[in-house]
C-alpha atoms as a PDB file:
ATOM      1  CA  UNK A   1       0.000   0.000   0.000  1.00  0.00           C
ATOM      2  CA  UNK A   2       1.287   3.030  -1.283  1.00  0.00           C
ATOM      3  CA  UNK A   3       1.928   6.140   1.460  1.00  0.00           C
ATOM      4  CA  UNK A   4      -0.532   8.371  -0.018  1.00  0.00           C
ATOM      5  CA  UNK A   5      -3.550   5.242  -0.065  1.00  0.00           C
ATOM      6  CA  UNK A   6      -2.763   4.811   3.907  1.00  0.00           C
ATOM      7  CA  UNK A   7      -3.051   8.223   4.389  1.00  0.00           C
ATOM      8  CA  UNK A   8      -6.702   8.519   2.893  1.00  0.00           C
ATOM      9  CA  UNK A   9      -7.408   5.523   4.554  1.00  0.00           C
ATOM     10  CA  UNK A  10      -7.048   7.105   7.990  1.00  0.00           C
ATOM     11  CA  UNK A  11      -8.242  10.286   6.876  1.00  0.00           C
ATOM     12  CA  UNK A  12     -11.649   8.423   5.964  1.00  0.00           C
ATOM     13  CA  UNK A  13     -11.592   6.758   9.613  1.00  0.00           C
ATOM     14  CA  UNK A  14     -11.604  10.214  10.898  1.00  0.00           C
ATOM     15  CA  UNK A  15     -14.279  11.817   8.218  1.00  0.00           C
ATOM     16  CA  UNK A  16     -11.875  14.562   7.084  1.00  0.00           C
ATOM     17  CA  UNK A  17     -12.676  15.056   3.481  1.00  0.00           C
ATOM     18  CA  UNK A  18     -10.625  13.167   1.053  1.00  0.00           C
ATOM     19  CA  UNK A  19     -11.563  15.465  -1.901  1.00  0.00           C
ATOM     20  CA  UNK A  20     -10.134  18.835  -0.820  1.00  0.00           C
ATOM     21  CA  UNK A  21      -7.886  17.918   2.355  1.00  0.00           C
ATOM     22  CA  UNK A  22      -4.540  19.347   0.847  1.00  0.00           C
ATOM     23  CA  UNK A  23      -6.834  22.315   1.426  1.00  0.00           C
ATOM     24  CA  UNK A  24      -7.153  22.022   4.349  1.00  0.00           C
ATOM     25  CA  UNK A  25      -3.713  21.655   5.604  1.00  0.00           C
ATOM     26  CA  UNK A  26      -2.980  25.507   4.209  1.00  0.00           C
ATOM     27  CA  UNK A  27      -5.037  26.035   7.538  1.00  0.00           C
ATOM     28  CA  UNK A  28      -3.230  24.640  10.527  1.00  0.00           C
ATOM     29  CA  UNK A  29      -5.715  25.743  13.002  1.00  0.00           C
ATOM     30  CA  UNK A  30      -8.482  24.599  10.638  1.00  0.00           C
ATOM     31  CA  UNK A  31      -6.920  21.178  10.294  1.00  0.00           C
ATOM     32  CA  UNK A  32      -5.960  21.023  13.565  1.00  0.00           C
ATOM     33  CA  UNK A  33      -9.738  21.470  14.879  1.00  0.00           C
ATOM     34  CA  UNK A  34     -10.971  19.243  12.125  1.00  0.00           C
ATOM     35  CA  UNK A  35      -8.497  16.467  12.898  1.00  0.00           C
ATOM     36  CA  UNK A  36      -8.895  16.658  16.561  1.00  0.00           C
ATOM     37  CA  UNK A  37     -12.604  16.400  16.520  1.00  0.00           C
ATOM     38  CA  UNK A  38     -12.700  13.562  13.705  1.00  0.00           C
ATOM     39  CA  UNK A  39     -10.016  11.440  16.208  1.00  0.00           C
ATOM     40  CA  UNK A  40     -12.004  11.923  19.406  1.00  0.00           C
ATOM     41  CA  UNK A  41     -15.134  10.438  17.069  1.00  0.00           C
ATOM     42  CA  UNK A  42     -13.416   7.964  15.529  1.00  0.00           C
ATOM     43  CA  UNK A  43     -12.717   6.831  19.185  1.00  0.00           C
ATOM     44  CA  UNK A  44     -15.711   7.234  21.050  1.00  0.00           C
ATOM     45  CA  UNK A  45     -17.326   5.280  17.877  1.00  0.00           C
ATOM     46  CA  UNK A  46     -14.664   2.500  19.204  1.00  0.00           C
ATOM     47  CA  UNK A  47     -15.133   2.641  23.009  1.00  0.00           C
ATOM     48  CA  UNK A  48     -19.186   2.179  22.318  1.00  0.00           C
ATOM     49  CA  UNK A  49     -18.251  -0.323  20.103  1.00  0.00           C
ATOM     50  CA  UNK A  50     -16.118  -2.196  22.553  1.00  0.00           C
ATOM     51  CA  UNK A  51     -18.248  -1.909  25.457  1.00  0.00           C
ATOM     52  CA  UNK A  52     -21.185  -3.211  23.230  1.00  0.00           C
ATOM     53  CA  UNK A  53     -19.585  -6.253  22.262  1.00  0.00           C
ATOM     54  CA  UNK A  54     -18.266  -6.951  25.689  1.00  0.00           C
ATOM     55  CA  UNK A  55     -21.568  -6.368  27.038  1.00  0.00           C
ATOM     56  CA  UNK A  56     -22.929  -8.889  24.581  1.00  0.00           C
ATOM     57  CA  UNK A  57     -20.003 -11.558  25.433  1.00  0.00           C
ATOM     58  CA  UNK A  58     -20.693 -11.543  29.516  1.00  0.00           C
ATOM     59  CA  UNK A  59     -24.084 -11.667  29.024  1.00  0.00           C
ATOM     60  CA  UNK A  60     -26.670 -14.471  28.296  1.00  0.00           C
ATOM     61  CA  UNK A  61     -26.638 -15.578  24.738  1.00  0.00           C
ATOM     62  CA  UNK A  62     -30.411 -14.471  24.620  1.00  0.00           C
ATOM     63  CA  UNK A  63     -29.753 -10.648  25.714  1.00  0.00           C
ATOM     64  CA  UNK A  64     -30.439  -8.513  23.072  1.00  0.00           C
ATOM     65  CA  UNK A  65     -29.382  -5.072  24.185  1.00  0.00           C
ATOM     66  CA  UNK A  66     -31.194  -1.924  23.482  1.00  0.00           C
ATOM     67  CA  UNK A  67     -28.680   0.087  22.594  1.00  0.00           C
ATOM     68  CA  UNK A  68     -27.477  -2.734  19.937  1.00  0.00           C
ATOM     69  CA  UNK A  69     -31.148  -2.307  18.082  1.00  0.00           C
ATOM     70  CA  UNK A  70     -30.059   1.214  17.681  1.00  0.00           C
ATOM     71  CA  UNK A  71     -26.573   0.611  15.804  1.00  0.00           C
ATOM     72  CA  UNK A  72     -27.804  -1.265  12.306  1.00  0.00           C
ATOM     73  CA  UNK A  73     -24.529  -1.357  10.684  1.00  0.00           C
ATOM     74  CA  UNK A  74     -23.192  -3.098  13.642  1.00  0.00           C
ATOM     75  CA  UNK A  75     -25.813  -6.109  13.468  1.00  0.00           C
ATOM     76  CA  UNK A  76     -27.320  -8.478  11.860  1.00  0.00           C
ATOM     77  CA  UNK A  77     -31.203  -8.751  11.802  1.00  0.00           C
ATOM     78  CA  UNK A  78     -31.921 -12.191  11.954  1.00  0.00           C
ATOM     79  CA  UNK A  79     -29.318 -13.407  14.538  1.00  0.00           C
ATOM     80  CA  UNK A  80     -28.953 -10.066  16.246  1.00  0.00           C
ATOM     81  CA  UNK A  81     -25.282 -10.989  15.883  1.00  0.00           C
ATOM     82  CA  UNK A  82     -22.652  -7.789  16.292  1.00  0.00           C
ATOM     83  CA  UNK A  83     -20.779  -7.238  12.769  1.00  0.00           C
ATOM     84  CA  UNK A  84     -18.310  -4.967  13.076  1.00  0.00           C
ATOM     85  CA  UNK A  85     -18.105  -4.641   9.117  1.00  0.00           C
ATOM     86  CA  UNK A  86     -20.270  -5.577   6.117  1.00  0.00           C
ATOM     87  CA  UNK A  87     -18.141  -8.628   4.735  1.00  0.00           C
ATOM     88  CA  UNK A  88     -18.711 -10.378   8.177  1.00  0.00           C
ATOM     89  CA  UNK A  89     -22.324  -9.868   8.002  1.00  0.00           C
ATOM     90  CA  UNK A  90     -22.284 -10.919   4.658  1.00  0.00           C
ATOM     91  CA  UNK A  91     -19.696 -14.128   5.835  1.00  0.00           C
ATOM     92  CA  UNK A  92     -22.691 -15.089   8.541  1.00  0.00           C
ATOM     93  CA  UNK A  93     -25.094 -14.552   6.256  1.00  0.00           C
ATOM     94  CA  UNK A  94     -22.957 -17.313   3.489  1.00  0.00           C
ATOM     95  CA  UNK A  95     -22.676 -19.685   6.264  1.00  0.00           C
ATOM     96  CA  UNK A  96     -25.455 -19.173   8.341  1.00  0.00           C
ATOM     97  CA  UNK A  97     -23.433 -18.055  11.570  1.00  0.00           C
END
């Protein structure tokens, strides 16, 4: 992977827009503020994420959490089954996980 692809790649993870970002980096404050905000996202995103699925693996198999019903990319509808990206849903959907 090429320097330039990794770096859109973790500009993406932190929604700072890929189209006019050299832009943005004229502005230091500007991209300072933007990149700041878009890493302390990107991380609560994770946290919830992580407390979620630990939640799900302490608990009974049964449990369906409420805040889980909220976060549809995260699950699968049939299983209720946390899917932290679309090819695993689409892997337990193949296999019938």
């Amino acid at each position: 992977m090429r320097y330039k692809d990794f770096l859109k790649f973790g500009l993406k993870k932190i929604n700072v827009p890929i189209d006019n970002w050299e832009d943005l980096v004229h502005c230091r404050e500007k991209e300072k503020k933007v990149v700041h905000e878009g890493k302390n996202e990107f991380e609560r995103k994770r946290m919830q994420h992580a407390k979620i699925k630990r939640k799900m693996r302490k608990s009974d198999n049964n449990f369906v959490l409420t805040s889980i019903n909220e976060r549809d990319d995260l699950t699968r509808d049939e299983c209720r089954k946390i899917c932290p990206r679309l090819s695993n849903i689409k892997t337990n959907m193949k296999y019938g996980f």
